[in-house]
N, C-alpha and C. Protein backbone atom coordinates (compact mmCIF):
# COMPACT_ATOMS: atom_id res chain seq x y z
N UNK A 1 -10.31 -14.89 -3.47
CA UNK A 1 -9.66 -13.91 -2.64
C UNK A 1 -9.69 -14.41 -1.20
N UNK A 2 -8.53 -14.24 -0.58
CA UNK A 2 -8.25 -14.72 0.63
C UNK A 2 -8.23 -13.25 1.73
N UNK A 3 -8.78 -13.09 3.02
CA UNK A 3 -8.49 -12.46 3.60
C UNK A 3 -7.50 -12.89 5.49
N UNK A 4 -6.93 -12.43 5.49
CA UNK A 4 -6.44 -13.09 7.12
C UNK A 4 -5.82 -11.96 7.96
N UNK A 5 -5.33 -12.27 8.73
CA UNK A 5 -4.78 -10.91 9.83
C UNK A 5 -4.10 -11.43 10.86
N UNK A 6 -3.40 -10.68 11.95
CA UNK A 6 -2.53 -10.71 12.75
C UNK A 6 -2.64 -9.92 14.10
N UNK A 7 -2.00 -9.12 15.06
CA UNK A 7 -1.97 -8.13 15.79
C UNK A 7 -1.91 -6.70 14.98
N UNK A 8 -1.42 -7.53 14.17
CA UNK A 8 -0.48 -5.84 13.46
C UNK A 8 -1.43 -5.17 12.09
N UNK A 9 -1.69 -6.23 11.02
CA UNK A 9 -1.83 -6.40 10.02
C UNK A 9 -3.28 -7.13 9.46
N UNK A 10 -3.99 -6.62 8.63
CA UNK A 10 -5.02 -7.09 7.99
C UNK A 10 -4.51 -7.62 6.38
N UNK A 11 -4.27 -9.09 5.91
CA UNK A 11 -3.78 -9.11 4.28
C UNK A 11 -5.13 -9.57 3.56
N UNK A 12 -4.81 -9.55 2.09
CA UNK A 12 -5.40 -9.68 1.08
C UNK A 12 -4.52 -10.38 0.34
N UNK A 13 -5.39 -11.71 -0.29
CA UNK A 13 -4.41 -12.03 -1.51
C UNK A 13 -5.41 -12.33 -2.38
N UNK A 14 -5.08 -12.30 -3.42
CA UNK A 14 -6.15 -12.70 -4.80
C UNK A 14 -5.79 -14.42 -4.98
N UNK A 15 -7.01 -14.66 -5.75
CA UNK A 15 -7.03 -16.22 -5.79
C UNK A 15 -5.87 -16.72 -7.37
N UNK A 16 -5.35 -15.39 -7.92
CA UNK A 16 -4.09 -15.52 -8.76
C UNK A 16 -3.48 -16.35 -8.16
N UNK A 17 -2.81 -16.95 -8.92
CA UNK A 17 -1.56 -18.04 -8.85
C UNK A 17 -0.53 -17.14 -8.26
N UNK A 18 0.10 -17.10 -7.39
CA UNK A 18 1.15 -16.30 -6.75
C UNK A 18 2.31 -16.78 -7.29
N UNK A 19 3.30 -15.55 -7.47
CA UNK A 19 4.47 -15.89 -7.99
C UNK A 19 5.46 -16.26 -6.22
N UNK A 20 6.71 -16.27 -7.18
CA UNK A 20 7.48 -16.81 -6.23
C UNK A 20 7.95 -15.58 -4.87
N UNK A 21 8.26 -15.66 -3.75
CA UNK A 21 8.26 -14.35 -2.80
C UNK A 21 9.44 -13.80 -3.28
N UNK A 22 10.58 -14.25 -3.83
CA UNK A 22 11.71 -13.60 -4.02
C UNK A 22 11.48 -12.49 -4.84
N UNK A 23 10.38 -12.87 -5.92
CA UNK A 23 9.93 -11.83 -6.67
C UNK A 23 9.33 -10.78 -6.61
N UNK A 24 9.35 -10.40 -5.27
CA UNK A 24 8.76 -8.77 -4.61
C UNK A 24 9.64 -8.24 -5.04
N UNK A 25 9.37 -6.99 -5.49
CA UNK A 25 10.46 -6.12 -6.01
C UNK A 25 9.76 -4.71 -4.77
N UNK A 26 9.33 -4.65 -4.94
CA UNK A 26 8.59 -3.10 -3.60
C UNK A 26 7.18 -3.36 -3.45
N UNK A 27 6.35 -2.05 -2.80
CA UNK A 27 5.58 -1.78 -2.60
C UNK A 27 4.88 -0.58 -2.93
N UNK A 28 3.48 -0.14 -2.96
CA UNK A 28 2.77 0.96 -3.16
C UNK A 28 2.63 1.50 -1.61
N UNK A 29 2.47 2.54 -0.88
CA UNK A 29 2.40 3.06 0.48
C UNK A 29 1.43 4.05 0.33
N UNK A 30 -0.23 3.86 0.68
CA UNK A 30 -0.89 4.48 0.65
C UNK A 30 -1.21 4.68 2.22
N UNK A 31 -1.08 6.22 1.93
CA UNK A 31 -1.38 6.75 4.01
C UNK A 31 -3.11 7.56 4.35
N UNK A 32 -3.81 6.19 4.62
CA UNK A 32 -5.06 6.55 4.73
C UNK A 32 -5.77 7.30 5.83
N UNK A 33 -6.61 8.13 6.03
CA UNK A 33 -6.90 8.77 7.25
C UNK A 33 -7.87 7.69 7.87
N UNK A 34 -7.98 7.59 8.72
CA UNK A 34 -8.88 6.65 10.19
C UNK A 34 -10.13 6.66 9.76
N UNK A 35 -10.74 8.22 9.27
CA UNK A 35 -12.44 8.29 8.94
C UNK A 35 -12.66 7.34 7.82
N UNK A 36 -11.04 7.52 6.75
CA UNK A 36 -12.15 7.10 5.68
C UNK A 36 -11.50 5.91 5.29
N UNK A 37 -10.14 5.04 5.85
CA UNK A 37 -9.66 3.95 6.15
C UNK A 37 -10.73 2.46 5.15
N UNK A 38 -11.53 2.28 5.92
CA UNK A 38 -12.42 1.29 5.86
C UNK A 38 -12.97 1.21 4.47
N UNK A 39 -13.78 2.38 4.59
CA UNK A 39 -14.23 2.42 2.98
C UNK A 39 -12.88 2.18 1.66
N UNK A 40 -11.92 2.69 2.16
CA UNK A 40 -10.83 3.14 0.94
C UNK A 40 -10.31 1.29 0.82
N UNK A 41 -9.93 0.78 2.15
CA UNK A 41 -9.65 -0.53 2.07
C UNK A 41 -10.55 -1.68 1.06
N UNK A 42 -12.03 -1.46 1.31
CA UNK A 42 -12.74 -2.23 0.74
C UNK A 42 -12.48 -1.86 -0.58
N UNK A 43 -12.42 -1.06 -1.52
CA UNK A 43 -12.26 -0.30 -2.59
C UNK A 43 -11.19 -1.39 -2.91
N UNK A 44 -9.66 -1.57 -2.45
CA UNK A 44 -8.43 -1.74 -3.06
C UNK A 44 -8.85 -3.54 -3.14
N UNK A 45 -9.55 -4.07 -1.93
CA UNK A 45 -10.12 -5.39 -1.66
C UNK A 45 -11.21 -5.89 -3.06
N UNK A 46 -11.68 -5.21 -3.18
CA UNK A 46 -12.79 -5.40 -4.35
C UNK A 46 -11.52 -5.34 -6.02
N UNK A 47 -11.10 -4.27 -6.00
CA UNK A 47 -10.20 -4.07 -7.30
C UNK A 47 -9.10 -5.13 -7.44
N UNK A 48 -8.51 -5.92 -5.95
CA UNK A 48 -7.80 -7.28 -6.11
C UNK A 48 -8.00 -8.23 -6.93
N UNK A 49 -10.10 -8.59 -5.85
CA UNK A 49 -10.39 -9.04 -6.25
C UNK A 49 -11.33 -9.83 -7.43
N UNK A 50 -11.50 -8.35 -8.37
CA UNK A 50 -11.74 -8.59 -9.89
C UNK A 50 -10.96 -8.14 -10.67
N UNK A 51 -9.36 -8.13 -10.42
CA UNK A 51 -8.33 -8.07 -11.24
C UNK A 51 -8.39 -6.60 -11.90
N UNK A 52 -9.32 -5.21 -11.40
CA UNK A 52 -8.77 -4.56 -11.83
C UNK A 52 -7.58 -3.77 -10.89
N UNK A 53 -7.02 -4.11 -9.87
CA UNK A 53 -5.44 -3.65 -9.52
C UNK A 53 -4.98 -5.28 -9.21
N UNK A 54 -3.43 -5.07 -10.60
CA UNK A 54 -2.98 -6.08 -10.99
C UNK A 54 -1.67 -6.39 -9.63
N UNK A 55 -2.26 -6.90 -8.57
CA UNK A 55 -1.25 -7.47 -7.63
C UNK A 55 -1.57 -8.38 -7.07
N UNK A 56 -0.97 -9.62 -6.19
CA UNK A 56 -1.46 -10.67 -5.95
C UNK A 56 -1.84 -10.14 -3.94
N UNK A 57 -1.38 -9.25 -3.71
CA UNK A 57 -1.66 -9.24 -1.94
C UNK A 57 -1.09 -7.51 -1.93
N UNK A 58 -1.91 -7.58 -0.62
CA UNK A 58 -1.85 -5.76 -0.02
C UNK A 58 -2.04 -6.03 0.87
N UNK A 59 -1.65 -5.33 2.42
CA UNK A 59 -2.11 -5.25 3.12
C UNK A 59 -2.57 -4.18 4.48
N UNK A 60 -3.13 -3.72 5.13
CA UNK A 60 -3.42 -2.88 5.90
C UNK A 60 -3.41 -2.70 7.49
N UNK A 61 -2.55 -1.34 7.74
CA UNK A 61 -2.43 -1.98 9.37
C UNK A 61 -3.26 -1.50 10.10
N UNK A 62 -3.68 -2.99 11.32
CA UNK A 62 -4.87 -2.80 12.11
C UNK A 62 -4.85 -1.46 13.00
N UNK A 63 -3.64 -0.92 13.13
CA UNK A 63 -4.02 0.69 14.28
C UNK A 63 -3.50 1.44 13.56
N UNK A 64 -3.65 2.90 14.49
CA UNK A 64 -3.22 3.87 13.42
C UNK A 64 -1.90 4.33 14.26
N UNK A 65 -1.15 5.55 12.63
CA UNK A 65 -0.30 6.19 13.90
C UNK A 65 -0.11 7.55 12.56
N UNK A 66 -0.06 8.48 13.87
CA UNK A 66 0.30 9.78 13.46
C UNK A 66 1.13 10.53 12.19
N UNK A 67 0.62 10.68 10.96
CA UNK A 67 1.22 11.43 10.41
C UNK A 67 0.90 12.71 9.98
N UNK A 68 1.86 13.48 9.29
CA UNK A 68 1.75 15.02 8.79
C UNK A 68 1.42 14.60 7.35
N UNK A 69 -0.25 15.33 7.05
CA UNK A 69 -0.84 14.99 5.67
C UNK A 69 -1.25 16.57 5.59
N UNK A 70 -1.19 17.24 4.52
CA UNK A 70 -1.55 18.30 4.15
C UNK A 70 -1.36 19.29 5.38
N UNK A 71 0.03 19.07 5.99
CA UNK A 71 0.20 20.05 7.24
C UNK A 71 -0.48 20.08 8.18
N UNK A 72 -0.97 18.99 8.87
CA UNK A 72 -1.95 18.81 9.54
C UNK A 72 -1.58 17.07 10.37
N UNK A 73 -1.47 16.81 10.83
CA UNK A 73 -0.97 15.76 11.83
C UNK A 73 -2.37 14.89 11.84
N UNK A 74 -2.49 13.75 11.58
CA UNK A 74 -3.80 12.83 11.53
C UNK A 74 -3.63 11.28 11.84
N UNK A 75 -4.60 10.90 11.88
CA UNK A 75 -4.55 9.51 12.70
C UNK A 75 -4.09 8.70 11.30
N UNK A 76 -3.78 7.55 10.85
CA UNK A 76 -3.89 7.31 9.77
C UNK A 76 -3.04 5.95 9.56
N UNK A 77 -3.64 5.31 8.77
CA UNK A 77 -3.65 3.47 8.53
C UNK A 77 -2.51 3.62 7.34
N UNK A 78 -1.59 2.60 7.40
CA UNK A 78 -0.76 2.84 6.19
C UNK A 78 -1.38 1.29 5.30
N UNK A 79 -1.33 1.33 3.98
CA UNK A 79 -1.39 -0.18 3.16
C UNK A 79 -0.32 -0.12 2.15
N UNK A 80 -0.28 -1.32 2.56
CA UNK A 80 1.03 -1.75 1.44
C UNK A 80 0.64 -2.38 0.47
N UNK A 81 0.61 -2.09 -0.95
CA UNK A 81 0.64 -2.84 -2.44
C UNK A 81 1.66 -3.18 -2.78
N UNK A 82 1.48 -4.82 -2.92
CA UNK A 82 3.26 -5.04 -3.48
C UNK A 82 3.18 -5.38 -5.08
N UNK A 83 4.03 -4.99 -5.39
CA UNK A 83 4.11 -5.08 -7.17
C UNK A 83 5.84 -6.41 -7.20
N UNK A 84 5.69 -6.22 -8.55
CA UNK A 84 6.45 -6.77 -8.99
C UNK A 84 7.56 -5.79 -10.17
N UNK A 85 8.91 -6.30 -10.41
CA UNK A 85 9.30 -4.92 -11.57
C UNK A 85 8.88 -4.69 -12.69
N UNK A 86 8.29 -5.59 -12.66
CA UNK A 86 7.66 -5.77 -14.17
C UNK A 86 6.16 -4.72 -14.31
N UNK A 87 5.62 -4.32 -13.15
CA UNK A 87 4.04 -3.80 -12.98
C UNK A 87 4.41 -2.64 -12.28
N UNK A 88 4.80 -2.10 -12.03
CA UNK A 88 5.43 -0.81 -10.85
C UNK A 88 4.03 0.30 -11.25
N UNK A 89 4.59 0.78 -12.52
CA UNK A 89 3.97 1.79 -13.24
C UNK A 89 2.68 1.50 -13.51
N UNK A 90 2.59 0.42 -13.94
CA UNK A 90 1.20 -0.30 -14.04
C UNK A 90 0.11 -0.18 -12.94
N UNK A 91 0.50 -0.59 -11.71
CA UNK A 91 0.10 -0.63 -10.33
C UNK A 91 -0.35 0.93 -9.97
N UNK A 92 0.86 1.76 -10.05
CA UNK A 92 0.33 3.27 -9.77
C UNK A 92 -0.70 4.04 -11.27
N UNK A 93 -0.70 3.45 -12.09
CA UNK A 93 -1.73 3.91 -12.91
C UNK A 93 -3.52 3.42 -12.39
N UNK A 94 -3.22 1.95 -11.95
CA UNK A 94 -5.25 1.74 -11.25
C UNK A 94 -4.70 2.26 -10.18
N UNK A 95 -4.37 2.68 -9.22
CA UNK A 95 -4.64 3.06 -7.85
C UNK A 95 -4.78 4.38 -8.03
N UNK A 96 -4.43 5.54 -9.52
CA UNK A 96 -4.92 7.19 -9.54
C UNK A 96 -6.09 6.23 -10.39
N UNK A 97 -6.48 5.66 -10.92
CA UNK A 97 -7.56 5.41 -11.76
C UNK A 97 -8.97 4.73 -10.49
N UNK A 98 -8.05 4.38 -9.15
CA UNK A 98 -9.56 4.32 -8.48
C UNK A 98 -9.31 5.28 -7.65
N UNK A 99 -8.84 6.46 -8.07
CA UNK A 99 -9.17 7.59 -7.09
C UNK A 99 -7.93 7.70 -5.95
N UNK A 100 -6.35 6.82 -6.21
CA UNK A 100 -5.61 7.23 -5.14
C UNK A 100 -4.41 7.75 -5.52
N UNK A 101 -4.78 9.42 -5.29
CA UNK A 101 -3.75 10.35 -5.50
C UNK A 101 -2.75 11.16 -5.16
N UNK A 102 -3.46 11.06 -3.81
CA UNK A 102 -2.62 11.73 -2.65
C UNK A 102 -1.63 10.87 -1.88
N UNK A 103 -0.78 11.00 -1.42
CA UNK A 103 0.28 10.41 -0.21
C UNK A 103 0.19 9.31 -0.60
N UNK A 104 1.08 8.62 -1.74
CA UNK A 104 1.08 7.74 -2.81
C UNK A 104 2.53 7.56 -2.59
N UNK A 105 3.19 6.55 -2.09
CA UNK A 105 4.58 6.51 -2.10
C UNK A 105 5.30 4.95 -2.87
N UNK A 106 6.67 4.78 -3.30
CA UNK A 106 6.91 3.83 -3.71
C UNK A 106 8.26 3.29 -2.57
N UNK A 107 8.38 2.36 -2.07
CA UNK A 107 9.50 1.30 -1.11
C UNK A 107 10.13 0.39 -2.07
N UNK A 108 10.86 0.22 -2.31
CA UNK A 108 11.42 -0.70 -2.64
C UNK A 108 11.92 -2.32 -1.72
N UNK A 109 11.48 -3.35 -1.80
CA UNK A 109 11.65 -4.11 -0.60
C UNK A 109 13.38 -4.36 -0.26
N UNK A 110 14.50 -4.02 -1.22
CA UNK A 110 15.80 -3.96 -0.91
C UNK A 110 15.86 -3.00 0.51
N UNK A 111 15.10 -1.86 0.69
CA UNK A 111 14.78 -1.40 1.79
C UNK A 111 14.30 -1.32 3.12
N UNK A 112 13.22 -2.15 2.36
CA UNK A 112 12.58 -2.74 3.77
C UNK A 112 13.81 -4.27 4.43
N UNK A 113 14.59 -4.94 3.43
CA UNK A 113 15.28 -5.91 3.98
C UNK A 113 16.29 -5.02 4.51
N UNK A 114 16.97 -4.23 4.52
CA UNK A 114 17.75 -2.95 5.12
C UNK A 114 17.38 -2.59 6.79
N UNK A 115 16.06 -3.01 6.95
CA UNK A 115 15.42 -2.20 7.97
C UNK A 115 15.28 -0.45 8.23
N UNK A 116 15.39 0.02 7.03
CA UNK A 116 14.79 1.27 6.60
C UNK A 116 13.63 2.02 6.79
N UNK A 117 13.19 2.13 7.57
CA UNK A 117 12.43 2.67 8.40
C UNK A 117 12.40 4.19 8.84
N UNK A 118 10.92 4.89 9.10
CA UNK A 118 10.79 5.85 9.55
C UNK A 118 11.20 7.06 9.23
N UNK A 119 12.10 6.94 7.95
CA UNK A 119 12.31 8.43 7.49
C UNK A 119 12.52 8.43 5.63
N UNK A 120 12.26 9.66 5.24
CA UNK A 120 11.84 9.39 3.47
C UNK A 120 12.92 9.54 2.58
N UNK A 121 13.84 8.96 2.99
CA UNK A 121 15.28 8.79 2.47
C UNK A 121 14.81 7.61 1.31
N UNK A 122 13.97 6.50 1.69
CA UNK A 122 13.94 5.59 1.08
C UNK A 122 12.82 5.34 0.28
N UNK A 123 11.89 6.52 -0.10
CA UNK A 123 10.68 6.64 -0.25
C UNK A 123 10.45 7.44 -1.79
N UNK A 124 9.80 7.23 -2.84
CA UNK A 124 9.72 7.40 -4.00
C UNK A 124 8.52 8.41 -3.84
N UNK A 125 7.83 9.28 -3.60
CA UNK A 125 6.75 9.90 -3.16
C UNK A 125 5.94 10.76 -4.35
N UNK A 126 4.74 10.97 -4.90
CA UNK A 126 4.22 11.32 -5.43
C UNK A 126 3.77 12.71 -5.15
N UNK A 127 3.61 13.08 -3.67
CA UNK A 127 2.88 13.60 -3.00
C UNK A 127 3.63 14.05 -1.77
N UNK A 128 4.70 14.43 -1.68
CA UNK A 128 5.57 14.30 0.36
C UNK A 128 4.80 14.78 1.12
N UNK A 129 3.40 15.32 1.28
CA UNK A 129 2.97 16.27 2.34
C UNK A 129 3.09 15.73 3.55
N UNK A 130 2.73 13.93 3.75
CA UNK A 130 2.86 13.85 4.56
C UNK A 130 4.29 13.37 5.16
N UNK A 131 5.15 13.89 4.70
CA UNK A 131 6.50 13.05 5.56
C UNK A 131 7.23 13.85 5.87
């Protein structure tokens, strides 16, 4: 398992053989609160990296920013799980199996190459409270 970072961004990749990048098909969008951020990160970091959540990289951003979670406006880290089409369902089955149930969203990266941004037009959501 590899860890590295940026201004923006903290990544993870597993020591899996990585497929090819074209082969992103989306992402998982978990919207973590600030308190409990850290702990929840190490959690998805550990499950990388003993293959029980089947993805090759995730990653987490270094500041926070404001969203509406259970009607309530909070500081909060977003991470991105990227899957493949083949694992989608797969992917959101360990992430409720290690406990992530809430504000659980799916992107598709045709979207993110869109520059789709900032509103839940483009957003598969489990959970909308916060958007």
């Amino acid at each position: 398992m590899v860890m590295f970072g940026n201004d923006f961004w903290l990544f993870i990749e597993s020591n899996e053989k990585r497929r090819k990048e074209g082969e992103i098909f989306g992402k998982w969008l978990l919207f973590l609160m600030k308190e409990e951020a850290l702990e929840q990160w190490k959690k998805i970091a550990i499950a990388i990296g003993d293959g029980s959540l089947a993805v090759s990289s995730a990653k987490i951003s270094r500041q926070t920013k404001n969203y509406l979670i259970n009607g309530k406006y909070c500081e909060t880290h977003v991470v991105c799980i990227y899957t493949y089409q083949d694992n989608v369902d797969l992917v959101r089955k360990q992430l409720f199996d290690l406990g992530f149930t809430n504000s659980l969203c799916y992107k598709e990266e045709k979207a993110t190459e869109q520059a789709s941004y900032g509103h839940a037009s483009h957003l598969i959501c489990e959970n909308k409270s916060h958007i």
